[in-house]
C-alpha atoms as a PDB file:
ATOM      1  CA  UNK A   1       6.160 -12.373 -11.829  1.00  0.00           C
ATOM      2  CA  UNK A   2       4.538 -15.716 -12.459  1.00  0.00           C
ATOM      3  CA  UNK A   3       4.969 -18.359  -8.913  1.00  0.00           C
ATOM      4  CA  UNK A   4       4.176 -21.587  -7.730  1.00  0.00           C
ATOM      5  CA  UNK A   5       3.109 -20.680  -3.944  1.00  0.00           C
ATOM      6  CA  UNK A   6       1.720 -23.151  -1.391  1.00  0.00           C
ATOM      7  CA  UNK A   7       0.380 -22.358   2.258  1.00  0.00           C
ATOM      8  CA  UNK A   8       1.284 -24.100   5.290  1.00  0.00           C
ATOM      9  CA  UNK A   9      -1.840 -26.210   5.567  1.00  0.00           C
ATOM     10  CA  UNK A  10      -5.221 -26.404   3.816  1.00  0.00           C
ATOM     11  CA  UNK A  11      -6.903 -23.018   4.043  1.00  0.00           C
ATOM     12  CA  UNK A  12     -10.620 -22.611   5.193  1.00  0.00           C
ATOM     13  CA  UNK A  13     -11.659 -19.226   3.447  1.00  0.00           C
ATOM     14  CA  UNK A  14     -14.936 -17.548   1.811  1.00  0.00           C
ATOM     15  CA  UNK A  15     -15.467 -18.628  -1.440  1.00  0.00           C
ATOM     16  CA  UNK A  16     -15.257 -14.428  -2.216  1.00  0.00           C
ATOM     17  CA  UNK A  17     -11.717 -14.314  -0.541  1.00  0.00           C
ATOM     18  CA  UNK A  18     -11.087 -17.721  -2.855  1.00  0.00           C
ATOM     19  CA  UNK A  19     -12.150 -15.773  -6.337  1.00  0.00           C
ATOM     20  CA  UNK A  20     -10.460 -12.541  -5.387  1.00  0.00           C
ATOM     21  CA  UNK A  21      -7.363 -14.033  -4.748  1.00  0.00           C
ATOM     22  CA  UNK A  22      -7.568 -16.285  -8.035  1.00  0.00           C
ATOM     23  CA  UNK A  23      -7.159 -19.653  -6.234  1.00  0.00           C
ATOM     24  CA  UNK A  24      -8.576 -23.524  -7.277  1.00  0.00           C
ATOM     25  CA  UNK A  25     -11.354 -24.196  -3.970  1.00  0.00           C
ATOM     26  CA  UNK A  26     -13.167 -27.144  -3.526  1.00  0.00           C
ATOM     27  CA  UNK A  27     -16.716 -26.138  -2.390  1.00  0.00           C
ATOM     28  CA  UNK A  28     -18.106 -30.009  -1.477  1.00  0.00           C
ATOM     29  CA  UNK A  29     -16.616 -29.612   2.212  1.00  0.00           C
ATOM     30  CA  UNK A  30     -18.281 -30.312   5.954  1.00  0.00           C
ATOM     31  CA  UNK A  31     -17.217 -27.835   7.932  1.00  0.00           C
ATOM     32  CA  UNK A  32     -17.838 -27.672  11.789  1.00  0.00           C
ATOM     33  CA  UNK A  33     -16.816 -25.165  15.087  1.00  0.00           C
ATOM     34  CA  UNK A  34     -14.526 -26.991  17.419  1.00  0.00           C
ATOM     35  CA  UNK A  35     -13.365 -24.870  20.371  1.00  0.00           C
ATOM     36  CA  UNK A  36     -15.404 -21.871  18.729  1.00  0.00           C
ATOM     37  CA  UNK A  37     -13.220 -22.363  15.736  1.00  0.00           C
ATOM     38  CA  UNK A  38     -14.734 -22.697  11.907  1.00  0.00           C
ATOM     39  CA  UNK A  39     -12.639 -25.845  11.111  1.00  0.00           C
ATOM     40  CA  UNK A  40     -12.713 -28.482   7.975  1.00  0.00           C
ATOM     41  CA  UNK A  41     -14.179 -32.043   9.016  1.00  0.00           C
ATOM     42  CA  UNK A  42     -12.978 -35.410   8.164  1.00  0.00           C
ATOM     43  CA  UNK A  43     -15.158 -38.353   7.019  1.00  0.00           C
ATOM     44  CA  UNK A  44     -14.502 -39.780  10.783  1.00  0.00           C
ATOM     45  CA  UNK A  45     -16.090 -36.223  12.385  1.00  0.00           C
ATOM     46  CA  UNK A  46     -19.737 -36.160  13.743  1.00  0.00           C
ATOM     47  CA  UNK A  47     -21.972 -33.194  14.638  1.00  0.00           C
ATOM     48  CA  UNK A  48     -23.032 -33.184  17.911  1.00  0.00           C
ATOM     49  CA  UNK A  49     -26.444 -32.165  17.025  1.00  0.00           C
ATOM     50  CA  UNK A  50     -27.137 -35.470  14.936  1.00  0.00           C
ATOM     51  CA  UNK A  51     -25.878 -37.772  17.818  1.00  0.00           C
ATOM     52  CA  UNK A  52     -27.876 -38.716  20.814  1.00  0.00           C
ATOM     53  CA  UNK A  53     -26.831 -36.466  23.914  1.00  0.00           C
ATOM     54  CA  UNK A  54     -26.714 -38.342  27.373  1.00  0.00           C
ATOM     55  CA  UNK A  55     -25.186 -37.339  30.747  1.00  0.00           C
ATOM     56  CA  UNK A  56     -22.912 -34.912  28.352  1.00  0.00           C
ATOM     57  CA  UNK A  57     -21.381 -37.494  26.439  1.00  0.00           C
ATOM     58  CA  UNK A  58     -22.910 -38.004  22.272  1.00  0.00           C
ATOM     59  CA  UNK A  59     -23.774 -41.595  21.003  1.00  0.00           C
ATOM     60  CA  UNK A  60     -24.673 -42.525  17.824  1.00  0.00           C
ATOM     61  CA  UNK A  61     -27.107 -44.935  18.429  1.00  0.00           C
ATOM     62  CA  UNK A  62     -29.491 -46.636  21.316  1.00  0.00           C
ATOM     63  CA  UNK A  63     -26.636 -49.775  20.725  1.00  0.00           C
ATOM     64  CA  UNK A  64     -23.753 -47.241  21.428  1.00  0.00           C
ATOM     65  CA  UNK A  65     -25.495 -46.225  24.562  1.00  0.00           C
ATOM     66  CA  UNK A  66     -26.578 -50.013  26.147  1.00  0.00           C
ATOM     67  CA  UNK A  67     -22.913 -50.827  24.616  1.00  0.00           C
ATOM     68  CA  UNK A  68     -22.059 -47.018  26.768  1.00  0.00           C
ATOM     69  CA  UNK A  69     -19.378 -46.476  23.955  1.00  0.00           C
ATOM     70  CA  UNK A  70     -19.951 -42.818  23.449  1.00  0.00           C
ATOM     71  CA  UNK A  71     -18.197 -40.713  20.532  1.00  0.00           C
ATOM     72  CA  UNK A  72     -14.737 -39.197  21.660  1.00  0.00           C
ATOM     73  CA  UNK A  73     -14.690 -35.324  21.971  1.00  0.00           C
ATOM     74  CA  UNK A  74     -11.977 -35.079  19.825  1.00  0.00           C
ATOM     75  CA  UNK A  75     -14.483 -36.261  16.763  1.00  0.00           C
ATOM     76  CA  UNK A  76     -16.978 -33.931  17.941  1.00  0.00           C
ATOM     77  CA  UNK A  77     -18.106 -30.507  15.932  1.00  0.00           C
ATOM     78  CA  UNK A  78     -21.369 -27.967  16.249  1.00  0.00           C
ATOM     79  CA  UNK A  79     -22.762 -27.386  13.119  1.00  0.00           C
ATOM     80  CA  UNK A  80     -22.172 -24.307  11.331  1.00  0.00           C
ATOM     81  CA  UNK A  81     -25.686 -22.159  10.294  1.00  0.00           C
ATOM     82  CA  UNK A  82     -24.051 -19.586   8.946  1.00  0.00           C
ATOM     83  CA  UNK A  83     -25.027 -17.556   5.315  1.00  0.00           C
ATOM     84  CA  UNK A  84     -21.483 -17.372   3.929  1.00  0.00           C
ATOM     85  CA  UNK A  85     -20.060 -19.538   1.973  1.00  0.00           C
ATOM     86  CA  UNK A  86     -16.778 -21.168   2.705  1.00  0.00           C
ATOM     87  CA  UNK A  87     -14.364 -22.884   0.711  1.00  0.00           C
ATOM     88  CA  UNK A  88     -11.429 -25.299   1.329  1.00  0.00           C
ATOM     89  CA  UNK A  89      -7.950 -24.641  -0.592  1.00  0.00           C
ATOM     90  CA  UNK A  90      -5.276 -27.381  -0.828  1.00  0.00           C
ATOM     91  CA  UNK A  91      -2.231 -26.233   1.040  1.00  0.00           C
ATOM     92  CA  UNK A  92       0.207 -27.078  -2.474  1.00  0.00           C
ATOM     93  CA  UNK A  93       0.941 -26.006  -5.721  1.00  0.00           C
ATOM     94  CA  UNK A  94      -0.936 -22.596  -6.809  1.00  0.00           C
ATOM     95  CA  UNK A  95       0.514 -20.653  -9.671  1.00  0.00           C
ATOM     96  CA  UNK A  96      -0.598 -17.267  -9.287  1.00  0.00           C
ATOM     97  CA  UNK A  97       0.983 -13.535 -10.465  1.00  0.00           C
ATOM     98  CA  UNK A  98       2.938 -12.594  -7.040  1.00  0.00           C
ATOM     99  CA  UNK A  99       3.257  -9.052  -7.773  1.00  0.00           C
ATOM    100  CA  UNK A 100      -0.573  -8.958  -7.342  1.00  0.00           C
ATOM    101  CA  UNK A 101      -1.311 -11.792  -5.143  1.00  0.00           C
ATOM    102  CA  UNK A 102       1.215 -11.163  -2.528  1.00  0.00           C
ATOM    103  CA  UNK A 103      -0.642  -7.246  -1.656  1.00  0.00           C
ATOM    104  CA  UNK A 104      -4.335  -9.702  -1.501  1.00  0.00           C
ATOM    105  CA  UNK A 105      -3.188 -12.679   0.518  1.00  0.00           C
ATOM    106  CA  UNK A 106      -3.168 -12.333   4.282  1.00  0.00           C
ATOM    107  CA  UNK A 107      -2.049 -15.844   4.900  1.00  0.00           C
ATOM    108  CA  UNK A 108       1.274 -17.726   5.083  1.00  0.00           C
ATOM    109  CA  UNK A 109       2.566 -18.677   2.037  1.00  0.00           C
ATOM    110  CA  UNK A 110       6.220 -19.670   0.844  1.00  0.00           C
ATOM    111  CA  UNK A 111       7.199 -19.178  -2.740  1.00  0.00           C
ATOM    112  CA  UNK A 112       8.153 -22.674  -4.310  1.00  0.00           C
ATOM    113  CA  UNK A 113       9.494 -21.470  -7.727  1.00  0.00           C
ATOM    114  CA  UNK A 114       9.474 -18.342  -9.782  1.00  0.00           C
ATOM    115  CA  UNK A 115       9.057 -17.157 -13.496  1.00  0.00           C
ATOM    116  CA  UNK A 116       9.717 -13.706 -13.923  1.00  0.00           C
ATOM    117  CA  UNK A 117       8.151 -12.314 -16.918  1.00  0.00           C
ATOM    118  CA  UNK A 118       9.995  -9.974 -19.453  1.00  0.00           C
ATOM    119  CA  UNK A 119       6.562  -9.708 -21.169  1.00  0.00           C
ATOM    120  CA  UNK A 120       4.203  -7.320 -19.842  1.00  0.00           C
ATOM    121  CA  UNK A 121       0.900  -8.962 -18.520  1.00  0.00           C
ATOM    122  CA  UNK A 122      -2.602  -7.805 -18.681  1.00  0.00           C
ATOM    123  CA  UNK A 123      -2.356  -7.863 -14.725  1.00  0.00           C
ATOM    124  CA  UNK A 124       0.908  -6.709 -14.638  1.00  0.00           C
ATOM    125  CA  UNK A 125       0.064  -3.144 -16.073  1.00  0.00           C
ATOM    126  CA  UNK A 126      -2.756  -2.884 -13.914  1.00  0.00           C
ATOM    127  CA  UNK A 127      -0.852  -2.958 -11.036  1.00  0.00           C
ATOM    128  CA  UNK A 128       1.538  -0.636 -12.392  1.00  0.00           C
ATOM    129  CA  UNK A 129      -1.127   1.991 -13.430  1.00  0.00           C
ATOM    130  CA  UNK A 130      -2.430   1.508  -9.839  1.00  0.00           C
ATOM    131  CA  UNK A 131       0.595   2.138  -8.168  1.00  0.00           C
ATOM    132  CA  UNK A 132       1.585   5.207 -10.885  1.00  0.00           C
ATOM    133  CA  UNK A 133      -1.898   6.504  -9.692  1.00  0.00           C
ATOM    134  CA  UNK A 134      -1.548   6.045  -6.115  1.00  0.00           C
ATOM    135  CA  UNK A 135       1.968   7.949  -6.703  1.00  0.00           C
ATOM    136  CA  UNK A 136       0.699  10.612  -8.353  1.00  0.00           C
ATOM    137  CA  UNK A 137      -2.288  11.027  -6.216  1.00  0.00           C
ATOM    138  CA  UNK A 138       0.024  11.428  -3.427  1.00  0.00           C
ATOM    139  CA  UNK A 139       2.280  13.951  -5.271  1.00  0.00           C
ATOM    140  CA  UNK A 140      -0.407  15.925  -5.492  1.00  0.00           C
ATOM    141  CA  UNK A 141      -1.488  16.447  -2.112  1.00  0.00           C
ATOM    142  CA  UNK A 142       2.568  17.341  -1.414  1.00  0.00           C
ATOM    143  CA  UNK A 143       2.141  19.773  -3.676  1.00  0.00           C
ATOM    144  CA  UNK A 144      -1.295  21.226  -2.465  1.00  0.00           C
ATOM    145  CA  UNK A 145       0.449  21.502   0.971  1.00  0.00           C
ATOM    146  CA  UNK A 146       3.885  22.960  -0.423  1.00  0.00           C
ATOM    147  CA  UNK A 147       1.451  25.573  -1.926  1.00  0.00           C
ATOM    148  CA  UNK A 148      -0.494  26.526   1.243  1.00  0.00           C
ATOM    149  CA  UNK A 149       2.837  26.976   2.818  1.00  0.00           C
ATOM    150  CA  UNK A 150       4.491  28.755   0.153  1.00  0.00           C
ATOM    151  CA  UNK A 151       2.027  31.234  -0.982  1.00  0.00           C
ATOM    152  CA  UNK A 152       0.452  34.103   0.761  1.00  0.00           C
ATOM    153  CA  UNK A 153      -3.687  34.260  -0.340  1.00  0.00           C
ATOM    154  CA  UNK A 154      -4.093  37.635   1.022  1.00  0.00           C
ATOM    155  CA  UNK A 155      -1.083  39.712  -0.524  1.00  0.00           C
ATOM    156  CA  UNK A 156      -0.382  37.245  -3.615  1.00  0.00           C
ATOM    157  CA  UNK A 157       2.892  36.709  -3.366  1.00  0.00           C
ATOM    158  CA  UNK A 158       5.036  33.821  -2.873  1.00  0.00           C
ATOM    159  CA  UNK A 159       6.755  33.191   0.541  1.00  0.00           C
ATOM    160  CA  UNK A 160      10.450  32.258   0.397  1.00  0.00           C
ATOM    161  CA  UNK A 161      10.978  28.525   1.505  1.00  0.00           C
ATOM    162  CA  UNK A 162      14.082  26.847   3.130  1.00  0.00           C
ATOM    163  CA  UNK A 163      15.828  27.133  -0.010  1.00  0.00           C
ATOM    164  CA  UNK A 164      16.414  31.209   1.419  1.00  0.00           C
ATOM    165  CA  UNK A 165      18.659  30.309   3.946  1.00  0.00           C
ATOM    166  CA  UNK A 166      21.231  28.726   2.614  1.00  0.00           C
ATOM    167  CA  UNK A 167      21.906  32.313   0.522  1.00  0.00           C
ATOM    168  CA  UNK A 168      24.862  34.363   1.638  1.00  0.00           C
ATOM    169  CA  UNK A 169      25.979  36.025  -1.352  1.00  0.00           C
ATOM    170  CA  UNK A 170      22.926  38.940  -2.954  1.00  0.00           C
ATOM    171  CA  UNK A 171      22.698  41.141  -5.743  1.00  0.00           C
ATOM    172  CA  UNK A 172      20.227  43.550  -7.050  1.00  0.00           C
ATOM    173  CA  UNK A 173      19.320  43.839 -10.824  1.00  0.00           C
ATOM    174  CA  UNK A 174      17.961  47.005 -11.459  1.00  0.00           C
ATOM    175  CA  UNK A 175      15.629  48.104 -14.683  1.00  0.00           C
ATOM    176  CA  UNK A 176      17.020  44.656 -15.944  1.00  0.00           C
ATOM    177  CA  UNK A 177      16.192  42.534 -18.866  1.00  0.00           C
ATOM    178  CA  UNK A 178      14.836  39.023 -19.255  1.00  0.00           C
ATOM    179  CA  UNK A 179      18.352  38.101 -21.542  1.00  0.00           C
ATOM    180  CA  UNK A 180      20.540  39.673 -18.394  1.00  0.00           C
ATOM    181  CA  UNK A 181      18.530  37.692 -15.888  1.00  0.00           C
ATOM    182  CA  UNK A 182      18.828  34.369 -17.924  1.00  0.00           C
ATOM    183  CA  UNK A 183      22.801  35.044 -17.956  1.00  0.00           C
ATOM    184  CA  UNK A 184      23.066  35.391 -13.888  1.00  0.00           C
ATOM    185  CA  UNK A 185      20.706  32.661 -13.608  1.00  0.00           C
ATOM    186  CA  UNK A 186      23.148  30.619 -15.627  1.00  0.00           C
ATOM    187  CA  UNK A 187      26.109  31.926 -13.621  1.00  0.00           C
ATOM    188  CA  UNK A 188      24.231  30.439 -10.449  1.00  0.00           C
ATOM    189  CA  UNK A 189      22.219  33.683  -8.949  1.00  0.00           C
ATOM    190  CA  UNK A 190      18.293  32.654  -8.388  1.00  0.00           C
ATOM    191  CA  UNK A 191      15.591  35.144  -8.292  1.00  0.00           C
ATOM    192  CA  UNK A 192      14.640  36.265  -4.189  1.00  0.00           C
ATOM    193  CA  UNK A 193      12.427  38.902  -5.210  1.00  0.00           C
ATOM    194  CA  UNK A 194      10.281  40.424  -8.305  1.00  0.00           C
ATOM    195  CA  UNK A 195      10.168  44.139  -7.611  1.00  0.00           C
ATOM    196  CA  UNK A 196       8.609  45.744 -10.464  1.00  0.00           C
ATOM    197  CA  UNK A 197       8.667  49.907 -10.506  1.00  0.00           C
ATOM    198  CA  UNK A 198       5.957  52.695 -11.404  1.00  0.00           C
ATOM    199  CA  UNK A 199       8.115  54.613 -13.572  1.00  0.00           C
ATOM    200  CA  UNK A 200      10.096  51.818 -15.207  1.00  0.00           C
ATOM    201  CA  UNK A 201       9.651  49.442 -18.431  1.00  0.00           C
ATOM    202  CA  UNK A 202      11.578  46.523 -16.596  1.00  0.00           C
ATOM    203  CA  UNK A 203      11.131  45.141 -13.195  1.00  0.00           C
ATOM    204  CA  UNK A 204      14.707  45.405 -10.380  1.00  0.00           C
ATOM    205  CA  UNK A 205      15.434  41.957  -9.621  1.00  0.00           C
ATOM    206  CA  UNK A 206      16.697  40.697  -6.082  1.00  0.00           C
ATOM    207  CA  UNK A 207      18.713  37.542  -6.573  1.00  0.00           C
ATOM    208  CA  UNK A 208      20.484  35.195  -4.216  1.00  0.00           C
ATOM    209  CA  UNK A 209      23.237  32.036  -4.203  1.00  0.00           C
ATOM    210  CA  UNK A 210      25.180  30.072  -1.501  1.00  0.00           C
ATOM    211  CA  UNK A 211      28.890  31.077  -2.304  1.00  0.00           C
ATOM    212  CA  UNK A 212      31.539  28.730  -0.542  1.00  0.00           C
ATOM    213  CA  UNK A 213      33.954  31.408  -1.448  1.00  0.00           C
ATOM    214  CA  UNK A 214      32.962  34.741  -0.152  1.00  0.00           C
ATOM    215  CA  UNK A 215      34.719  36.730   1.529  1.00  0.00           C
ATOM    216  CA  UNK A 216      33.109  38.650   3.293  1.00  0.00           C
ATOM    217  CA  UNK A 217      35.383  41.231   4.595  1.00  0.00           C
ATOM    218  CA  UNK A 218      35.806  42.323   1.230  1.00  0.00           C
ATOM    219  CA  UNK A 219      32.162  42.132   0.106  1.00  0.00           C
ATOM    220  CA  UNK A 220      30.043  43.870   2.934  1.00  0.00           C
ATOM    221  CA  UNK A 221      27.091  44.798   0.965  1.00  0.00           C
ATOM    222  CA  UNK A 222      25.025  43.293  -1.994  1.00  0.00           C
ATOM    223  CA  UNK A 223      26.272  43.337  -5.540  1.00  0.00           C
ATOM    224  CA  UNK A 224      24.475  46.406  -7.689  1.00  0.00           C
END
């Protein structure tokens, strides 16, 4: 989804921030702290430290001092000395891909008009096959946890889950074949239980459904 974004007012950011979230920065900027804020200067803006200092208040110049017409606070900024580099972004017009930019950006932005693509994009896919990996990483550790709590390490066997109690109708399947299973399976049974015999060629099956219908004065023990 292709938009035309702007921000609320011209951004001061790190020229890194500025390239990661794919925006136009102008790096020929004089930047200053003013109330221990990292602020963008205007042309009229002085650093204190290239003024002359008197009595607390900054001149510019022996004149300004005889003249005492000392520079207004409000004009005033300490030098930054830092190592980072910052940037200055215009507050209007930046056509970027929203479906990435909006997950990046942590400032305000309104959208200003929209193009959504039918055509994939190169960036478009890579978001997708990011969030189809993030999805299936997490699928994965449900079902890592589904099997720690579903399968008993020490006797191998499964353990029944929540699914069990919602069974009220059971049968048992003895000496019974794969074909027979398959047809109570498709008349709604499920398998409980595996049970397989020391002096039999097929295993006796234990199976279980939810029947709205029973009645269970007339059915007081499992099917056989």
């Amino acid at each position: 989804m292709i938009s035309l974004i702007c921000f609320e007012k011209d951004l001061l950011i790190t020229k890194e921030e500025a390239e990661k979230l794919g925006l136009t920065y102008f790096i020929d900027i004089k930047i200053g702290y003013k109330d221990d804020h990292l602020q963008i200067m205007s042309s009229y803006d002085k650093y204190k430290e290239d003024l002359i200092e008197k009595d607390g208040k900054y001149y510019e110049n022996q004149k300004a001092i005889d003249e005492n017409k000392p520079k207004e606070n409000y004009y005033l900024y300490t030098k930054y000395t830092g190592i980072v580099q910052y940037v200055r972004i215009d507050s209007d017009n930046h056509l970027v891909d929203l479906s990435i930019f909006a997950s990046k950006c942590k400032h305000k932005f309104y959208i200003k008009e929209t193009i959504i693509s039918h055509e994939p994009t190169i960036n478009n896919i890579q978001a997708i096959l990011q969030l189809i990996e993030d999805k299936t990483s997490a699928m994965n550790c449900l079902v890592d946890k589904i099997k720690d709590n579903t399968f008993n390490s020490r006797t191998n066997v499964h353990v029944g889950g929540g699914l069990i109690t919602t069974y009220n109708d059971l049968m048992l399947k003895e000496n019974t074949c794969t074909d027979e299973i398959q047809i109570e399976l498709n008349n709604g049974w499920r398998i409980i239980a595996v049970c397989n015999q020391p002096d039999q060629r097929r295993p006796d099956y234990i199976l279980g459904r939810y029947n709205p219908e029973l009645d269970v004065y007339n059915k007081p023990r499992a099917e056989r």
